[in-house]
N, C-alpha and C. Protein backbone atom coordinates (compact mmCIF):
# COMPACT_ATOMS: atom_id res chain seq x y z
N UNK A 1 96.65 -38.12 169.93
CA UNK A 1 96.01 -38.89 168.88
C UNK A 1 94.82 -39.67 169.45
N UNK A 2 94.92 -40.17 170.55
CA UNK A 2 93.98 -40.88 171.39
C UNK A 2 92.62 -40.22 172.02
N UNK A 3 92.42 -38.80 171.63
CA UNK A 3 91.88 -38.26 171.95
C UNK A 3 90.72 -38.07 170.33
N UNK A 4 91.35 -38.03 169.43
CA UNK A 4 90.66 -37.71 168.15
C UNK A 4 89.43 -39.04 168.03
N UNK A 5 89.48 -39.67 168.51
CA UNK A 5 88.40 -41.25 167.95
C UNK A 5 87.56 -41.05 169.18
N UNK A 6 87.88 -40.80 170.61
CA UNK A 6 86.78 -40.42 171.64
C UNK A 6 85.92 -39.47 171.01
N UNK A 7 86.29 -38.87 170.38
CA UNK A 7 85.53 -37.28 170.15
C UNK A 7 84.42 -38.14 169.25
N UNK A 8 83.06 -38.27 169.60
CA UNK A 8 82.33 -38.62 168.45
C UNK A 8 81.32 -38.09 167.88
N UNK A 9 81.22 -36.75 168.38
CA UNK A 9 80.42 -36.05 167.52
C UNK A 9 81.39 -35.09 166.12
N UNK A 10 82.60 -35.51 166.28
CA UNK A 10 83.58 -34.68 164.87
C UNK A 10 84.34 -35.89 164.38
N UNK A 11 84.60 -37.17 164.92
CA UNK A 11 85.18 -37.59 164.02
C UNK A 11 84.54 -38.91 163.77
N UNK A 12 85.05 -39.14 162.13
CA UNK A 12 84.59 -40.49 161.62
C UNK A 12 85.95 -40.37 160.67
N UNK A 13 86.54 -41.86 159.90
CA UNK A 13 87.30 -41.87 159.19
C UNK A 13 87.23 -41.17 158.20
N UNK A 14 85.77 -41.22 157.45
CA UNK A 14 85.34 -40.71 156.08
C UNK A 14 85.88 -39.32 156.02
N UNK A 15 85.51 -38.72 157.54
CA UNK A 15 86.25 -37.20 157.40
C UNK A 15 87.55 -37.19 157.13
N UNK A 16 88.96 -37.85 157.43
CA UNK A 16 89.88 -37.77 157.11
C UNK A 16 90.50 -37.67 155.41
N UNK A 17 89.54 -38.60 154.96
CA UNK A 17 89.47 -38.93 153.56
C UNK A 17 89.10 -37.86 152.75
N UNK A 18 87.61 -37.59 153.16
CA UNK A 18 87.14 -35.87 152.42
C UNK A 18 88.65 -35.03 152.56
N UNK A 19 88.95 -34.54 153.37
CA UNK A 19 90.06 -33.78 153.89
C UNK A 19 91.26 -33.54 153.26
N UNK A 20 91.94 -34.79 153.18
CA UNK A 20 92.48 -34.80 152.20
C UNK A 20 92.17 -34.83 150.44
N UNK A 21 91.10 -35.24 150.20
CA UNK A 21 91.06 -35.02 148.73
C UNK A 21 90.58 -33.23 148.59
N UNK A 22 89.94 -33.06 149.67
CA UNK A 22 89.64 -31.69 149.11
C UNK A 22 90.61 -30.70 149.61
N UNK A 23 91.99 -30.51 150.24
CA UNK A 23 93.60 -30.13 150.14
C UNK A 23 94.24 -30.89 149.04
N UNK A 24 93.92 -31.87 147.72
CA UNK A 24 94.69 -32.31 146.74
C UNK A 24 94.40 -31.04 146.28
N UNK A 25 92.86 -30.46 146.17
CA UNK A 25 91.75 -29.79 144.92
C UNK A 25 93.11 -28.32 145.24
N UNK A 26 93.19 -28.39 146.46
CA UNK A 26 93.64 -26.39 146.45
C UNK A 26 95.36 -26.74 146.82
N UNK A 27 95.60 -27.89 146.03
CA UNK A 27 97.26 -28.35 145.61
C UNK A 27 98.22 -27.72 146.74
N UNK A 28 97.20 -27.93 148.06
CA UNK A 28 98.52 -28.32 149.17
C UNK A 28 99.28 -29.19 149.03
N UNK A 29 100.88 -29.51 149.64
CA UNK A 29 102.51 -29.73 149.51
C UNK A 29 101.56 -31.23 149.78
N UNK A 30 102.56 -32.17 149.23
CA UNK A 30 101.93 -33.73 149.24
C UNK A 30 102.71 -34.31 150.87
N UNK A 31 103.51 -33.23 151.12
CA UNK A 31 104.33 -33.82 152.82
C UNK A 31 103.04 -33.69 153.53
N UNK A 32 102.19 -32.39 153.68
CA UNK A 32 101.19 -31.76 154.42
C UNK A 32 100.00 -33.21 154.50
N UNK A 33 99.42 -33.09 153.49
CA UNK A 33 98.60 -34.47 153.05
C UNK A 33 99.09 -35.89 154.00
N UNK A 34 100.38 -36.18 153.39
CA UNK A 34 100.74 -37.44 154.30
C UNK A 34 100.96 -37.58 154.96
N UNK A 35 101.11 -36.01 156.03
CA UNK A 35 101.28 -36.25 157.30
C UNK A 35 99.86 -36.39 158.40
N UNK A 36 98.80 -35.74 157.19
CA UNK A 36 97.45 -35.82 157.70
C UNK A 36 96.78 -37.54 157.72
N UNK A 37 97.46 -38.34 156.74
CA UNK A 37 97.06 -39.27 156.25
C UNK A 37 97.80 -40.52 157.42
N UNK A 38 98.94 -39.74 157.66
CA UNK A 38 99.44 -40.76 159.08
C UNK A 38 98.93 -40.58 160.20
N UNK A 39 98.08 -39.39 160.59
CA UNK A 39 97.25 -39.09 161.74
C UNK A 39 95.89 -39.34 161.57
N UNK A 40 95.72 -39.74 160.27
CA UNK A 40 94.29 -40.38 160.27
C UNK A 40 94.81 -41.74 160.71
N UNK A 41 95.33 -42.48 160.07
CA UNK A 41 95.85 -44.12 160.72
C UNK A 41 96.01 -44.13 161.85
N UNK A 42 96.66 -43.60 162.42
CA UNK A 42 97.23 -43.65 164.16
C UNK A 42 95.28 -43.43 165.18
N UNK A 43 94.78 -42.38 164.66
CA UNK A 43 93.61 -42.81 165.23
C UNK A 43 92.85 -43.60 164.95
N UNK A 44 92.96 -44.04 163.78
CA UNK A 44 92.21 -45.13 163.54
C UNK A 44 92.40 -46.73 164.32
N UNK A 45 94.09 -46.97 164.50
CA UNK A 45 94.29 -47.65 164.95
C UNK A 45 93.88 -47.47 166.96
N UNK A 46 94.02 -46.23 167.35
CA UNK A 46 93.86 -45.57 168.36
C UNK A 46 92.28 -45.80 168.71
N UNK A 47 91.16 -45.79 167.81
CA UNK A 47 89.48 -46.51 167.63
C UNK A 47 89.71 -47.50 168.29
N UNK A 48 90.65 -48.75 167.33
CA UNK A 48 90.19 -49.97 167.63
C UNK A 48 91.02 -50.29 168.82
N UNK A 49 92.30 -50.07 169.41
CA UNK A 49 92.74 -50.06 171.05
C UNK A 49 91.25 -49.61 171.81
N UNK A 50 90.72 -48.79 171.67
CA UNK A 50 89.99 -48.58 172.57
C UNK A 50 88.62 -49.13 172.57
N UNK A 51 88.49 -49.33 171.39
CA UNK A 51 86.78 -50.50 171.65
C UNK A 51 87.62 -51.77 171.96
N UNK A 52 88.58 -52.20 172.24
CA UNK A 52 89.10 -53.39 172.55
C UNK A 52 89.28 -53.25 173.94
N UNK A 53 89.79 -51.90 174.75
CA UNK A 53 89.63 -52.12 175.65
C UNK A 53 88.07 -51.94 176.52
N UNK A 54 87.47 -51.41 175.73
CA UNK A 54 86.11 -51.53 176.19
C UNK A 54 85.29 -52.76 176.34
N UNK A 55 85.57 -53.67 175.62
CA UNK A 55 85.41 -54.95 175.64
C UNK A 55 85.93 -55.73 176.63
N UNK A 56 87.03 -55.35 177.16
CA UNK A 56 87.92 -56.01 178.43
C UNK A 56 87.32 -55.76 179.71
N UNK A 57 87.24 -53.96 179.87
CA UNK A 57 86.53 -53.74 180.68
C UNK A 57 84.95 -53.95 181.08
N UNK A 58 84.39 -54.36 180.05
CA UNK A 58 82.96 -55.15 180.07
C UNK A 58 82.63 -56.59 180.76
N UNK A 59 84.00 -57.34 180.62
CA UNK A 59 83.86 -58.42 180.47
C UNK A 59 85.06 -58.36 182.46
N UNK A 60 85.60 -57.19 182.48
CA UNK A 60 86.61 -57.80 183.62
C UNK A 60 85.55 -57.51 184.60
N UNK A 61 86.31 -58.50 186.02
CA UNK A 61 85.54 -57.94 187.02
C UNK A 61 85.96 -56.53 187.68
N UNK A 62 84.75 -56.26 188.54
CA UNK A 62 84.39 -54.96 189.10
C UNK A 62 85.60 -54.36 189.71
N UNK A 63 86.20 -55.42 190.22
CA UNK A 63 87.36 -54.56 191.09
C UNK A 63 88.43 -54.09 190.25
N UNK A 64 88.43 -54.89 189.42
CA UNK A 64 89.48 -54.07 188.15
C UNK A 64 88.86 -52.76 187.22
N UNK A 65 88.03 -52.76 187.51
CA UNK A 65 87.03 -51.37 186.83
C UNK A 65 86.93 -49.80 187.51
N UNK A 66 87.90 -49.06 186.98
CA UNK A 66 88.07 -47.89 187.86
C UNK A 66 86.63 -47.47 188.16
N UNK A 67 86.12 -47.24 189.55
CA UNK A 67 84.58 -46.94 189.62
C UNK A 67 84.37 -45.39 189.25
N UNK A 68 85.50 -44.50 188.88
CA UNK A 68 84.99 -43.41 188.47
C UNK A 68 85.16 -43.26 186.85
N UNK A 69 85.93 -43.41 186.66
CA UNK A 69 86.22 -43.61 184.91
C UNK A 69 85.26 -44.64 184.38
N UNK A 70 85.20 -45.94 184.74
CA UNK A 70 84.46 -46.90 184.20
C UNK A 70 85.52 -47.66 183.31
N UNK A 71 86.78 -47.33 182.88
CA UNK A 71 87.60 -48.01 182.73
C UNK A 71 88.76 -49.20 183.11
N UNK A 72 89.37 -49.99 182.66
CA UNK A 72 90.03 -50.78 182.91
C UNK A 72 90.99 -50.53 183.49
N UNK A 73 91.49 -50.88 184.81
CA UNK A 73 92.49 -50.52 185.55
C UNK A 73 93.75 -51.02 184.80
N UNK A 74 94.77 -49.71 184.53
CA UNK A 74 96.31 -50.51 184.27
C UNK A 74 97.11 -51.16 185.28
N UNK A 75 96.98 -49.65 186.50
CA UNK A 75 97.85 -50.15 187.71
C UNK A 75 96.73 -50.22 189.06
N UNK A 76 96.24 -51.02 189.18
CA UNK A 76 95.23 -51.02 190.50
C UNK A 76 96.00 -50.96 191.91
N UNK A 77 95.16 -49.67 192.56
CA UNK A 77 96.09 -49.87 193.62
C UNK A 77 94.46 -50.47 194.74
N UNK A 78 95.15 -50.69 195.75
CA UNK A 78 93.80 -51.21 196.76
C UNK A 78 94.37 -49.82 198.08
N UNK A 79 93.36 -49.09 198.40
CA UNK A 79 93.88 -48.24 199.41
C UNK A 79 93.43 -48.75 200.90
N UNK A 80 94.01 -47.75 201.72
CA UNK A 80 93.51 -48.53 203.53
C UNK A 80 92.07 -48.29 203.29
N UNK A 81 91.38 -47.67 202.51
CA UNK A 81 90.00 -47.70 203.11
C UNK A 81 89.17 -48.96 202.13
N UNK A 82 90.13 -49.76 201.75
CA UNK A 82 89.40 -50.91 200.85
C UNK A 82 89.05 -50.82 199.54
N UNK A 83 89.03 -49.25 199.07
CA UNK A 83 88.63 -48.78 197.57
C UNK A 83 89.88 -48.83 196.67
N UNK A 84 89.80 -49.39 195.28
CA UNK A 84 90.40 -49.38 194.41
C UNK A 84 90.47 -47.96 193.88
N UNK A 85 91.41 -47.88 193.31
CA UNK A 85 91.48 -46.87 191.99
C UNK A 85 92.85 -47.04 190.91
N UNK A 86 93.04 -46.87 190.26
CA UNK A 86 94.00 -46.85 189.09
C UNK A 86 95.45 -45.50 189.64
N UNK A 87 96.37 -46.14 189.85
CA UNK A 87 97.02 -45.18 190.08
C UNK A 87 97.65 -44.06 188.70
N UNK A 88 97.33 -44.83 187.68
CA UNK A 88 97.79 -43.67 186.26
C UNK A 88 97.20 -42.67 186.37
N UNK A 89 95.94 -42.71 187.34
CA UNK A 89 94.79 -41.83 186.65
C UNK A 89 95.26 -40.94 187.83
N UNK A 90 95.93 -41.17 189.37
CA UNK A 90 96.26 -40.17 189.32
C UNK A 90 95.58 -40.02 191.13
N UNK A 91 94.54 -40.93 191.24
CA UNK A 91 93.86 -40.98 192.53
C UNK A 91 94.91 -40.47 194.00
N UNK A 92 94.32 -40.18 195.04
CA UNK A 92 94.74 -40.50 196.08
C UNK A 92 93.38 -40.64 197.20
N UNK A 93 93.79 -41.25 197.97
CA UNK A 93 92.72 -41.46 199.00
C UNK A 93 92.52 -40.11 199.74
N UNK A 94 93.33 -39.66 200.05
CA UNK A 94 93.35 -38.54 200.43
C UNK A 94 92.09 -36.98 199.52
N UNK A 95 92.49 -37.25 198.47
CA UNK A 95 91.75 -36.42 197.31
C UNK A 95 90.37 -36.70 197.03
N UNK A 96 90.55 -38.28 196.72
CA UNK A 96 88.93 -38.82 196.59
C UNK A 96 88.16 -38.75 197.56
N UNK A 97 88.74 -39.30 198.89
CA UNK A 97 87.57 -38.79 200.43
C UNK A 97 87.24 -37.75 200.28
N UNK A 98 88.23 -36.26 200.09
CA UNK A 98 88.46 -34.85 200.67
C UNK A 98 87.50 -34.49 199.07
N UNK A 99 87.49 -34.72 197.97
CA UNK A 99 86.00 -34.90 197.21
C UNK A 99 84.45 -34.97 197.59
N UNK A 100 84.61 -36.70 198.35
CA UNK A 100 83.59 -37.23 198.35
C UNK A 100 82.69 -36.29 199.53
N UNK A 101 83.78 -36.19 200.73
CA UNK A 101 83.15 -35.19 201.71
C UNK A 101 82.62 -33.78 201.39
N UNK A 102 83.65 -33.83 200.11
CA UNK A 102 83.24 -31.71 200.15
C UNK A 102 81.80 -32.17 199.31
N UNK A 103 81.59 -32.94 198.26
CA UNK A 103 80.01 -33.14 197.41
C UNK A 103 79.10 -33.32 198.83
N UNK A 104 79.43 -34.00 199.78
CA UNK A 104 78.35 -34.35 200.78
C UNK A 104 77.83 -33.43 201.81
N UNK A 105 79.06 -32.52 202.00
CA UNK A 105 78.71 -31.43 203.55
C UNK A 105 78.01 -30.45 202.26
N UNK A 106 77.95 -30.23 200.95
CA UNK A 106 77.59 -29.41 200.34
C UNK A 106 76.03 -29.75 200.18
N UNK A 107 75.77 -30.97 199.62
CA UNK A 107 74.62 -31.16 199.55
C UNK A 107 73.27 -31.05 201.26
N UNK A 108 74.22 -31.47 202.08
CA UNK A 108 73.88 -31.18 203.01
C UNK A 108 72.99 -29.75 204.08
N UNK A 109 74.25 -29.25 203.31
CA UNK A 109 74.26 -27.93 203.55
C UNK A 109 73.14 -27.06 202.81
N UNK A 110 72.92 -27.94 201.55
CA UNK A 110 71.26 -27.16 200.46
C UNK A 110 70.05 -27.67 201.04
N UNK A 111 70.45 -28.52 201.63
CA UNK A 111 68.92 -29.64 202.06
C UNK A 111 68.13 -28.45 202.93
């Protein structure tokens, strides 16, 4: 559901609304409808969680700001090499170096 309100080139509420009135017109089952009508709410509510946390993360400091996402850290971890990352998201130091090195010997390697 959290994924439908990121999307912003397809969704706006208004679309949910069209949607359903125009499945009243071709007298789809009224379960079908209200189940569309509870997944319009849930993202809607799912919008405003997330411009709220965008607002947090605007306003928190840097070290709480995953530096690759740009999001608000849930679980911050601090690793041995001093860099933060969010452990939900999944990081390891191990992964992000073994990243950062492979973008660098590559670019290197075009120069």
């Amino acid at each position: 559901i959290a994924a439908i309100p990121r999307d912003g080139r397809s969704y706006t509420p208004t679309l949910f609304k069209e949607t359903t009135a125009k499945l009243r017109k071709l007298y789809v089952p009224d379960d079908v409808i209200h189940h569309l009508m509870e997944i319009s709410e849930l993202a809607e509510k799912a919008k405003t969680s997330q411009e709220d946390d965008e607002l947090l993360a605007d306003r928190a400091p840097s070290k709480y700001v995953d530096p690759i996402l740009g999001t608000l850290m849930t679980e911050p971890v601090l690793l041995p090499s001093s860099k933060r990352y969010c452990r939900s998201v999944g990081y390891s130091e191990t992964s992000a170096e073994r990243s950062y090195r492979s973008v660098q010997s590559t670019a290197a390697t075009n120069e």
